[in-house]
N, C-alpha and C. Protein backbone atom coordinates (compact mmCIF):
# COMPACT_ATOMS: atom_id res chain seq x y z
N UNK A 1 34.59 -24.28 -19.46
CA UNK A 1 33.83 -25.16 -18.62
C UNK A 1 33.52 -24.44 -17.31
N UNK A 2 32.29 -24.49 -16.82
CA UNK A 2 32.01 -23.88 -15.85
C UNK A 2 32.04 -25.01 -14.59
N UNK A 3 32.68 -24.19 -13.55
CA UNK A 3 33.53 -24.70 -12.20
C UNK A 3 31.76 -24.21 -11.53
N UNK A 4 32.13 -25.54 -10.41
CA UNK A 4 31.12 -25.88 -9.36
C UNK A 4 31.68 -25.39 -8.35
N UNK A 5 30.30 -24.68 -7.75
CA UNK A 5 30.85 -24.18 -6.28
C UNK A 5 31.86 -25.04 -5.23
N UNK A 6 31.77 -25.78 -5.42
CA UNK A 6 32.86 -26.79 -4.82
C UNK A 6 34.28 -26.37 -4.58
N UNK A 7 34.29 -26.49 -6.62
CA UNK A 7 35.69 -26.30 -6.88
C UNK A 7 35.95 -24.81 -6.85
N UNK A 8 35.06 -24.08 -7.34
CA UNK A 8 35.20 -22.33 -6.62
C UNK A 8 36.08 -22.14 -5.47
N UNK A 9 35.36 -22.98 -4.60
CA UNK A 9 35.49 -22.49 -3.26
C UNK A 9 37.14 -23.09 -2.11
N UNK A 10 37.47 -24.37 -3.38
CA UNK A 10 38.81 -24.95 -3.02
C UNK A 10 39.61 -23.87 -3.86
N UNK A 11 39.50 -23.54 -5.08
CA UNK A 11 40.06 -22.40 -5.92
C UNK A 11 40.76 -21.40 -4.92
N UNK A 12 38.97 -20.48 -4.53
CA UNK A 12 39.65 -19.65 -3.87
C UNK A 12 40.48 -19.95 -2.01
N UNK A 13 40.40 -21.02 -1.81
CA UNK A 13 40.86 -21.09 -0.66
C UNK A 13 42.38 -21.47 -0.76
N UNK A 14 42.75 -22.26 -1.93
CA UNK A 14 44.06 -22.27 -2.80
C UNK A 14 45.14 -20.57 -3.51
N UNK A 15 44.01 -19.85 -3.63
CA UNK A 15 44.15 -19.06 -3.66
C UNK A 15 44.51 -18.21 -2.46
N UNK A 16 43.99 -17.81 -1.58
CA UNK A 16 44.10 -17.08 -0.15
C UNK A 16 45.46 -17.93 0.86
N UNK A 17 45.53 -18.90 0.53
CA UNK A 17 46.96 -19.50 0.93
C UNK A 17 47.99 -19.46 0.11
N UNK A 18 48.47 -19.30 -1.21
CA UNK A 18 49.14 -18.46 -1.66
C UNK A 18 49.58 -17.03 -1.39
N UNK A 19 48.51 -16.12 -1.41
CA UNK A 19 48.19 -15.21 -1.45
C UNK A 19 49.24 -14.79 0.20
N UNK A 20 48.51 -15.45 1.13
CA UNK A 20 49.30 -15.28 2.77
C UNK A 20 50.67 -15.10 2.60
N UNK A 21 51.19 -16.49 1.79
CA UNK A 21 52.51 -16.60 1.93
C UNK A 21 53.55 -15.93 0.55
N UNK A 22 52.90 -15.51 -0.51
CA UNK A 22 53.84 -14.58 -1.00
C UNK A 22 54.36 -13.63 -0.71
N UNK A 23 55.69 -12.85 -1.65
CA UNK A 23 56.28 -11.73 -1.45
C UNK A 23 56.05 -11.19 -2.42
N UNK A 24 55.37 -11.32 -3.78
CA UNK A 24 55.29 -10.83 -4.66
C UNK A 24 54.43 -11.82 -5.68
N UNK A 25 53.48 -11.10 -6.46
CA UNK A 25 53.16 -11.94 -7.72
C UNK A 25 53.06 -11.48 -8.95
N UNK A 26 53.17 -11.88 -9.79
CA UNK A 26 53.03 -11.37 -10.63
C UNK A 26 51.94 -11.71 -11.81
N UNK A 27 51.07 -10.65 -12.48
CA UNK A 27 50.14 -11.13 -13.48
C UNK A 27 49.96 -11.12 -14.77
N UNK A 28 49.71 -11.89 -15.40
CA UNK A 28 50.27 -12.39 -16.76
C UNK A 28 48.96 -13.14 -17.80
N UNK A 29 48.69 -12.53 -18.69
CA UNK A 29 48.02 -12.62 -20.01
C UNK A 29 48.68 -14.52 -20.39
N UNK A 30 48.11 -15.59 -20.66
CA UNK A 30 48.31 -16.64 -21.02
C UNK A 30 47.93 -17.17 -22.18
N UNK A 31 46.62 -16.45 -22.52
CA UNK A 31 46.46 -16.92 -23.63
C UNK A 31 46.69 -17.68 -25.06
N UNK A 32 46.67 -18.63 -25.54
CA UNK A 32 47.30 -18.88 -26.81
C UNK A 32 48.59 -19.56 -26.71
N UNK A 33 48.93 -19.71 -25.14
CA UNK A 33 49.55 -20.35 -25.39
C UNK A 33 49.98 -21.71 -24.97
N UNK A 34 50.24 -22.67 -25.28
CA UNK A 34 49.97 -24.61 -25.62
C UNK A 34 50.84 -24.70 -23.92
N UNK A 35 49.64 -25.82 -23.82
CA UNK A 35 50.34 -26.31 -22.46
C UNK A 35 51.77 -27.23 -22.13
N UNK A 36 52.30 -27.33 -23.27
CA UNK A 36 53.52 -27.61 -23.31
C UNK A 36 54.73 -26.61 -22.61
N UNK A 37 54.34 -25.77 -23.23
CA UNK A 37 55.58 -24.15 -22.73
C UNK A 37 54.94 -24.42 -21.02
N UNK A 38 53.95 -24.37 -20.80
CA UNK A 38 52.98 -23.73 -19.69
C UNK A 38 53.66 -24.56 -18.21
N UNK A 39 53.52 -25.80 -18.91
CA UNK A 39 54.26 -26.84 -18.00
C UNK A 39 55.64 -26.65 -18.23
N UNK A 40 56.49 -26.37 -18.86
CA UNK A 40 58.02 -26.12 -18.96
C UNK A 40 57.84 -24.82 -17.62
N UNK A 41 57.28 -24.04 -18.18
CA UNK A 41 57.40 -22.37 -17.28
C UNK A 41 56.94 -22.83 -15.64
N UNK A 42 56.39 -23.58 -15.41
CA UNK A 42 55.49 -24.28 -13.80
C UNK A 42 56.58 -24.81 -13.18
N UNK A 43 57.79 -26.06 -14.44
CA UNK A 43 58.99 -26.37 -14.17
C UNK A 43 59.63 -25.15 -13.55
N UNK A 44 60.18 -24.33 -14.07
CA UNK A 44 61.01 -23.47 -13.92
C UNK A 44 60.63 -22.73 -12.52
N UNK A 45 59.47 -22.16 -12.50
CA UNK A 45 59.42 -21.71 -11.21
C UNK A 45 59.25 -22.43 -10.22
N UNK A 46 58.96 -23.88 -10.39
CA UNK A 46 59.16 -24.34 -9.08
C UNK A 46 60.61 -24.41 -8.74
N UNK A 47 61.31 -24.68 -9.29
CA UNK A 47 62.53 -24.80 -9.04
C UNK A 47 63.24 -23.72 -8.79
N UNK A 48 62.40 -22.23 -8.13
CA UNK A 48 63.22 -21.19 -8.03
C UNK A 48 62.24 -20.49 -6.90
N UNK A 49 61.15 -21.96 -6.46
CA UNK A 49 60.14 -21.62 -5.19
C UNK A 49 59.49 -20.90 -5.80
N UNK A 50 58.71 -20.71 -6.69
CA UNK A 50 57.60 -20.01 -6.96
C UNK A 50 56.87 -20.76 -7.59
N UNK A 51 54.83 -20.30 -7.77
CA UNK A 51 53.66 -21.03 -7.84
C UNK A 51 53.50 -20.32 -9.30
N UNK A 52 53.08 -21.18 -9.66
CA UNK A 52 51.90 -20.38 -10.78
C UNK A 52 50.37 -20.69 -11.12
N UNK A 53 49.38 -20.11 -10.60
CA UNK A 53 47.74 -20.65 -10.57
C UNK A 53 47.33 -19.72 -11.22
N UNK A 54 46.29 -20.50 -12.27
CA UNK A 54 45.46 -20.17 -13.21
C UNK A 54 44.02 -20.11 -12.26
N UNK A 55 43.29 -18.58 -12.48
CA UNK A 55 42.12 -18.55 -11.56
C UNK A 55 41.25 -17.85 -12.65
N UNK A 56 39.97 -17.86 -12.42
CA UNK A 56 38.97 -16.80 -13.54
C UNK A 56 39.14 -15.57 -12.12
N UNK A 57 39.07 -13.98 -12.87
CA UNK A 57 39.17 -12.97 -12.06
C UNK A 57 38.27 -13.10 -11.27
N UNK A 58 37.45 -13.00 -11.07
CA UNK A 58 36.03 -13.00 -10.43
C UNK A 58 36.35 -13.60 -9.23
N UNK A 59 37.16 -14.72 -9.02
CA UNK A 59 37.93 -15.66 -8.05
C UNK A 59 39.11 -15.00 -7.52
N UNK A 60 39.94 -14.13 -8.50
CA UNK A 60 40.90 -13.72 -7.75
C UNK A 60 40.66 -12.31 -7.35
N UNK A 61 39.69 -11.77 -8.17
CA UNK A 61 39.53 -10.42 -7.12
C UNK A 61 38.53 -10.59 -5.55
N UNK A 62 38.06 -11.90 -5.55
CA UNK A 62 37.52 -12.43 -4.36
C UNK A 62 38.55 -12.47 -2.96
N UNK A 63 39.48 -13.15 -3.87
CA UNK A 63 40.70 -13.55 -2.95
C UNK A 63 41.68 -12.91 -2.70
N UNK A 64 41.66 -11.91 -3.71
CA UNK A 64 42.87 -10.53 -2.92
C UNK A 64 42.23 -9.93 -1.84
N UNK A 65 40.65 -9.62 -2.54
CA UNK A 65 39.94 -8.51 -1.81
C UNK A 65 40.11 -9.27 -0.07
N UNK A 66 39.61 -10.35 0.09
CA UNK A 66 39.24 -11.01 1.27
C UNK A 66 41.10 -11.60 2.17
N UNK A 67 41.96 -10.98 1.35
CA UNK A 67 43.06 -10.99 2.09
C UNK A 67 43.67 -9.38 2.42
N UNK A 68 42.75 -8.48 1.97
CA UNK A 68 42.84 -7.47 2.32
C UNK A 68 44.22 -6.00 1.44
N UNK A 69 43.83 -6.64 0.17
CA UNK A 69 45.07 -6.11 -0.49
C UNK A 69 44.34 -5.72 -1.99
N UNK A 70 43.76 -4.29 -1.60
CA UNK A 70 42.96 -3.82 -3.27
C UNK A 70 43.57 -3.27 -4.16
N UNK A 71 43.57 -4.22 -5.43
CA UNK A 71 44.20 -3.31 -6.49
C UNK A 71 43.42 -3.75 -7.76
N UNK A 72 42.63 -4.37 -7.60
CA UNK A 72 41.35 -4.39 -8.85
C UNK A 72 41.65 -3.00 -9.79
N UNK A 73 40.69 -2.33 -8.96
CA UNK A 73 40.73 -0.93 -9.85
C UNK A 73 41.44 -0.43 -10.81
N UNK A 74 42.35 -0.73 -10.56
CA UNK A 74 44.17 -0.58 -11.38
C UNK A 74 44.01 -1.66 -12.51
N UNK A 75 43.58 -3.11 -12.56
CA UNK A 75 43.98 -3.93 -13.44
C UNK A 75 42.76 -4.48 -14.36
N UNK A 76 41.71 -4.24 -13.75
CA UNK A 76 40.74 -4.71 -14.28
C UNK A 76 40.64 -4.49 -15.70
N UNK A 77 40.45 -3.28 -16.10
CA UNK A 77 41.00 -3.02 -18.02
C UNK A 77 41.62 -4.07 -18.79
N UNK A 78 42.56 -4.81 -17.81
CA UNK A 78 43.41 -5.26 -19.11
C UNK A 78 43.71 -6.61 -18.74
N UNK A 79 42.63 -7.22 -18.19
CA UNK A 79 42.57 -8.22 -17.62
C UNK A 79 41.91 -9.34 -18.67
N UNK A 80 42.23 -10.42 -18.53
CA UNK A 80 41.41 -11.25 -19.62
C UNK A 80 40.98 -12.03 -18.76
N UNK A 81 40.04 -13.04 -19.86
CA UNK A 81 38.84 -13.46 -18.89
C UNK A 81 39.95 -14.83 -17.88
N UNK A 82 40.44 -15.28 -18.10
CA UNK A 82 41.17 -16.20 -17.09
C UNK A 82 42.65 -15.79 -16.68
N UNK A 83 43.48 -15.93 -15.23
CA UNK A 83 44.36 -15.00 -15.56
C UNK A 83 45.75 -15.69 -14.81
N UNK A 84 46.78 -15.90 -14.85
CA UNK A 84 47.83 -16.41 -14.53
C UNK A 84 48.62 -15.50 -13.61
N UNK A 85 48.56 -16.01 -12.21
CA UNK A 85 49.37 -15.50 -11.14
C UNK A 85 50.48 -16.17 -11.13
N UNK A 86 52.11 -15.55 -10.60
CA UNK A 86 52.72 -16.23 -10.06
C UNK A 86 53.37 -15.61 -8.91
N UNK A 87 53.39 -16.54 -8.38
CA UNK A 87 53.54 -16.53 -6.99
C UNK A 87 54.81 -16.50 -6.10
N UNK A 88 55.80 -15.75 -6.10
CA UNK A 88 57.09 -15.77 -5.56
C UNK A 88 57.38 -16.08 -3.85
N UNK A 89 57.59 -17.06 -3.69
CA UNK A 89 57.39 -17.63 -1.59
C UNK A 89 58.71 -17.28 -1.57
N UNK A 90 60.11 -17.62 -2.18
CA UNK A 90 60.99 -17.64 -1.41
C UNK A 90 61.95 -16.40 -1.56
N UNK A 91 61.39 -15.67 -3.40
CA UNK A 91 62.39 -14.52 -3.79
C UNK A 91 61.13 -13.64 -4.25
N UNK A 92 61.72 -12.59 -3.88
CA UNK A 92 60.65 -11.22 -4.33
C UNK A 92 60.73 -11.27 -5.82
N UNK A 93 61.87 -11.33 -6.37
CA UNK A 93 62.06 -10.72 -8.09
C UNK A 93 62.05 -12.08 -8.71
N UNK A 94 62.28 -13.32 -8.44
CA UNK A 94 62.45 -14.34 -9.24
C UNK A 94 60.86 -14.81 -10.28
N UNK A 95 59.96 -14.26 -9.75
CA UNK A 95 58.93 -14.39 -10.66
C UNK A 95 59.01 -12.94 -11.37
N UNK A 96 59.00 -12.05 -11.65
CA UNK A 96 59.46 -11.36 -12.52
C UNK A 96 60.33 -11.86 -13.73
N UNK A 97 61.52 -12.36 -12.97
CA UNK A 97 62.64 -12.52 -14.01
C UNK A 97 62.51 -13.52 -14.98
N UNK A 98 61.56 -14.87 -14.33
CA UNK A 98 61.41 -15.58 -15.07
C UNK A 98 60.63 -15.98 -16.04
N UNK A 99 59.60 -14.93 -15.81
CA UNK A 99 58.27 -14.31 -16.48
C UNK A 99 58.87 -13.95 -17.46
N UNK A 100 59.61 -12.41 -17.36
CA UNK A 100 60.23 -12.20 -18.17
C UNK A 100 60.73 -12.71 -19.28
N UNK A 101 61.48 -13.56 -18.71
CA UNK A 101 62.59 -14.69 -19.72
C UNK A 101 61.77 -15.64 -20.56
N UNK A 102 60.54 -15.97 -19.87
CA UNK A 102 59.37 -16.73 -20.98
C UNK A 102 58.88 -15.74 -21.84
N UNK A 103 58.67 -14.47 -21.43
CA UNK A 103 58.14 -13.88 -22.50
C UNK A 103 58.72 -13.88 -23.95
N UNK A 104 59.92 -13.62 -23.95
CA UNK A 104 61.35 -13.30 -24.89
C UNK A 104 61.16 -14.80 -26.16
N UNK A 105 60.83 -15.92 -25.44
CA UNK A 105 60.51 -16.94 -25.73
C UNK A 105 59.08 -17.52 -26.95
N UNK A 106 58.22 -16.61 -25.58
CA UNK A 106 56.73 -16.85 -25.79
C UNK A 106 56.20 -15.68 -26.20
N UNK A 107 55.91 -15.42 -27.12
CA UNK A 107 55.24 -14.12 -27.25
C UNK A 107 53.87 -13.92 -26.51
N UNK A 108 53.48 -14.95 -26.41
CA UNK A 108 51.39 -14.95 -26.22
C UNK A 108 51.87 -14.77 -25.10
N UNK A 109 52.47 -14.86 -24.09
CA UNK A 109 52.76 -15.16 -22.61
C UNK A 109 53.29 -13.08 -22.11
N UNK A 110 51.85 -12.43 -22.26
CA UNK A 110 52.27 -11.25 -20.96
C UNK A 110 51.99 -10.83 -19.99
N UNK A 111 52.67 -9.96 -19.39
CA UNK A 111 53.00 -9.43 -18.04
C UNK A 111 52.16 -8.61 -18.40
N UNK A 112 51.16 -8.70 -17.34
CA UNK A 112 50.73 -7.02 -17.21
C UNK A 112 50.83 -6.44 -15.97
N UNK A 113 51.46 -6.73 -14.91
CA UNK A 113 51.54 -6.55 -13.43
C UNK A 113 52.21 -7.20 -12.54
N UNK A 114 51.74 -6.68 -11.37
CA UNK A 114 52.20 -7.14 -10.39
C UNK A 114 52.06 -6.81 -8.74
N UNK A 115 51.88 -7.33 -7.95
CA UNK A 115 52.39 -6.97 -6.29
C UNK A 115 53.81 -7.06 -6.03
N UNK A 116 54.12 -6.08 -5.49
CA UNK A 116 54.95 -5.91 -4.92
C UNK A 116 55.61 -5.17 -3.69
N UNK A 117 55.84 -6.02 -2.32
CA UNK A 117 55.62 -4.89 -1.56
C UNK A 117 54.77 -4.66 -0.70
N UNK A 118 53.33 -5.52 -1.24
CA UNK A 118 52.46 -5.35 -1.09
C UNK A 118 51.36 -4.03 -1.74
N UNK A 119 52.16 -3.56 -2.69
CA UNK A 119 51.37 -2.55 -4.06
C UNK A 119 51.42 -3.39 -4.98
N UNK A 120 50.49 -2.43 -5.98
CA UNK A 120 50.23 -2.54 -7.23
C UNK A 120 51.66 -2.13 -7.75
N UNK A 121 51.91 -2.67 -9.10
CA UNK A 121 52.99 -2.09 -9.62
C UNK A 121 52.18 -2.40 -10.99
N UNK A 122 53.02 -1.52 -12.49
CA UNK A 122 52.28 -1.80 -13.46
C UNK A 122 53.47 -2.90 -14.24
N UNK A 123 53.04 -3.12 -15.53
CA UNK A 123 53.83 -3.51 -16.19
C UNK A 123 55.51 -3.11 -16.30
N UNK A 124 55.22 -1.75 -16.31
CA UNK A 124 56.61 -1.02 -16.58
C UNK A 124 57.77 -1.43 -15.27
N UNK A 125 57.05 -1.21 -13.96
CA UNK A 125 58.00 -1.68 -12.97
C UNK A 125 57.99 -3.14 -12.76
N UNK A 126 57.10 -3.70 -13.68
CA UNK A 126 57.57 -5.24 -13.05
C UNK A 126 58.69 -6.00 -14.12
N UNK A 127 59.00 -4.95 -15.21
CA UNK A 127 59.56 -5.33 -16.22
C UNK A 127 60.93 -4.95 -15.57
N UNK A 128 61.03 -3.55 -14.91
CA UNK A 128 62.39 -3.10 -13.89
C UNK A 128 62.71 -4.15 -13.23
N UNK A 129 61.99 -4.66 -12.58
CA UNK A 129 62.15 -5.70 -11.36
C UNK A 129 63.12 -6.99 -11.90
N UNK A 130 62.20 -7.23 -13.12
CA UNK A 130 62.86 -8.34 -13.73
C UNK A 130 64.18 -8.66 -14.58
N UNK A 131 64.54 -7.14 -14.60
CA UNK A 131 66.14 -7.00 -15.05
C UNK A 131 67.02 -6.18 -13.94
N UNK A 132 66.56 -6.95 -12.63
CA UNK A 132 67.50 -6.92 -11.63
C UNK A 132 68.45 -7.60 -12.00
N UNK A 133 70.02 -7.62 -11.25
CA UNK A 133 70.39 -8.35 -10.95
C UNK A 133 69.66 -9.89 -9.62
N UNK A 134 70.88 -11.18 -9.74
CA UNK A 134 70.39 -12.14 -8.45
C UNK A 134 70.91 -11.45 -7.56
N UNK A 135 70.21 -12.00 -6.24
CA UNK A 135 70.50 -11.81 -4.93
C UNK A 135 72.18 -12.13 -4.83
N UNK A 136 72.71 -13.12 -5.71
CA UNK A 136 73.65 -13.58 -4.96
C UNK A 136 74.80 -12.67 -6.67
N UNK A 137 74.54 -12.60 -7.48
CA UNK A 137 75.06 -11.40 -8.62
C UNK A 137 75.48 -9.96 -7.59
N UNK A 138 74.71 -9.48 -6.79
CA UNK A 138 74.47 -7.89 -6.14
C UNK A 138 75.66 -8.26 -5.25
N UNK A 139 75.29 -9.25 -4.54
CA UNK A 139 76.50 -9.85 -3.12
C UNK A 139 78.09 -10.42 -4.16
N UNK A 140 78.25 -11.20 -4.53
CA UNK A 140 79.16 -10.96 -5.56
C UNK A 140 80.03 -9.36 -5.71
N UNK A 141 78.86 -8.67 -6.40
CA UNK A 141 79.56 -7.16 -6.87
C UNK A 141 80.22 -6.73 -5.63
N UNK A 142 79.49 -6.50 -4.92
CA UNK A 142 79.57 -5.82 -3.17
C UNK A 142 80.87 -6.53 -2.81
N UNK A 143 81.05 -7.86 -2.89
CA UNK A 143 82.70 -8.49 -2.26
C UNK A 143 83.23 -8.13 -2.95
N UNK A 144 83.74 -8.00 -4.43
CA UNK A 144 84.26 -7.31 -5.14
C UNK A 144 84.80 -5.85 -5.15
N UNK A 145 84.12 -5.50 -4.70
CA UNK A 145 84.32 -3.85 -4.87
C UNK A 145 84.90 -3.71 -3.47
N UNK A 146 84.19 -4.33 -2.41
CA UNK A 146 85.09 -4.36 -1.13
C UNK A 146 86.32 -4.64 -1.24
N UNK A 147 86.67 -5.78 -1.75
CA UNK A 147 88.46 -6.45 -1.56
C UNK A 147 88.92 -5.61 -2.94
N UNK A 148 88.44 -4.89 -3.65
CA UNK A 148 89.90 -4.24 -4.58
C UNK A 148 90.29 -3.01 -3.94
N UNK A 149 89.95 -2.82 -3.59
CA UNK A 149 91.04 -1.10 -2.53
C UNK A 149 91.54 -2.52 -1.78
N UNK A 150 91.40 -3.40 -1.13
CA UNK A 150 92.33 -3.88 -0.24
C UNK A 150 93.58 -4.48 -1.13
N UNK A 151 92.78 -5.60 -2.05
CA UNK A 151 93.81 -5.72 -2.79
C UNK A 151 95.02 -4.95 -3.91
N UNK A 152 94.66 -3.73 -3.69
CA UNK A 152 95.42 -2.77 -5.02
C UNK A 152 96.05 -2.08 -3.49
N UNK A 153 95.74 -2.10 -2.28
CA UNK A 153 96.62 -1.94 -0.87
C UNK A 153 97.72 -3.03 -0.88
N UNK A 154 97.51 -3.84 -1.28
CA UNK A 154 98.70 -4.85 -1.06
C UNK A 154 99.84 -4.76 -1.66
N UNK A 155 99.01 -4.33 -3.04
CA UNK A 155 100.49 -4.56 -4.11
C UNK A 155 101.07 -3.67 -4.06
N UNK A 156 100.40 -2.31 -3.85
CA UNK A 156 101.71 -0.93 -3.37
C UNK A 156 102.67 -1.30 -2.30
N UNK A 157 101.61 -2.30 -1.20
CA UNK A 157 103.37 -2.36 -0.12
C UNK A 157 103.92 -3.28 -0.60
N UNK A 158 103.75 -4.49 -1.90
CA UNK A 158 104.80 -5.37 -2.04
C UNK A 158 105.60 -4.71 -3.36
N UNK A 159 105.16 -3.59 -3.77
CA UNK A 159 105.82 -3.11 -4.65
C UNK A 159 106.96 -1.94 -4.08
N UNK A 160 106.85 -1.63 -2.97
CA UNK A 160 107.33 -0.67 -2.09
C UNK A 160 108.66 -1.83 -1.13
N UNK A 161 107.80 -3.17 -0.64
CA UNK A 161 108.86 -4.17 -0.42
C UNK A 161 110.12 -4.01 -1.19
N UNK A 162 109.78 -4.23 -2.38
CA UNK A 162 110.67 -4.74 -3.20
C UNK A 162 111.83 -3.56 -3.34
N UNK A 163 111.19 -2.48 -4.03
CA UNK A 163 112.20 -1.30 -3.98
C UNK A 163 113.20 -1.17 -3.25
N UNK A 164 112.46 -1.45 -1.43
CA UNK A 164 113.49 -1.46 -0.71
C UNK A 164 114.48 -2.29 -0.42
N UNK A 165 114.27 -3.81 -1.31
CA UNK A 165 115.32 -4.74 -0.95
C UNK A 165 116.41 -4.22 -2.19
């Protein structure tokens, strides 16, 4: 169905306010697949602060270009005719990961990209990205690894206590 300048023009202005406030997006092949999953996957990232908008390219290479961030050149090849951004506001990698995790799911549902950074990244690094560890997994490890020299310090002096009683 062909969109009226109207709705073009709320599109892309929906677009360019996204666009401001991400840290990352990621772009993704949708095709084929039922709006059932589509709305489950919209669930999911909202609930982890991230967007997901369906734009025709033509609209979103409008709206990168005019926010000042070119990477057309790079994606255009493998772009299909309508194209699924998502939009990460509060975590850089959480649209990755969860992309990801639909894919595994969804087959019709791929990644072919991404910003990050404010670059282009291709498939291959947004697939890295997405088998990060969480923010709070990394912080975890890090306390961990901090308190065992302290704690394996303790038990030598209560094992050293003891000897001496």
């Amino acid at each position: 169905m062909a969109l009226t300048k109207e709705k073009k023009q709320y599109v892309l202005v929906d677009l360019k306010a996204n666009i401001a406030k991400q840290k990352s997006v990621i772009f993704a092949d949708f095709s084929k697949v039922n709006s059932k999953d589509l709305f489950s996957l919209r669930k999911q990232l909202k609930e982890a602060g991230c967007n997901l908008k369906v734009a025709k390219k033509t609209l979103v290479r409008i709206a990168f270009g005019q926010s000042n961030i070119s990477f057309w050149n790079k994606i255009k090849s493998i772009v299909p005719g309508q194209l699924a951004l998502v939009f990460g506001i509060e975590d850089e990698i959480a649209p990755a990961r969860i992309s990801h995790k639909f894919t595994k799911v969804n087959e019709n549902f791929k990644i072919l990209g991404g910003i990050f950074e404010g670059r282009f990244i291709d498939r291959e690094k947004a697939l890295v990205l997405a088998n990060l560890p969480t923010r709070n997994e990394l912080l975890s490890k890090l306390v961990g690894s901090l308190a065992s020299p302290m704690a394996s310090f303790v038990r030598v002096l209560d094992k050293i206590s003891n000897i001496q009683k």
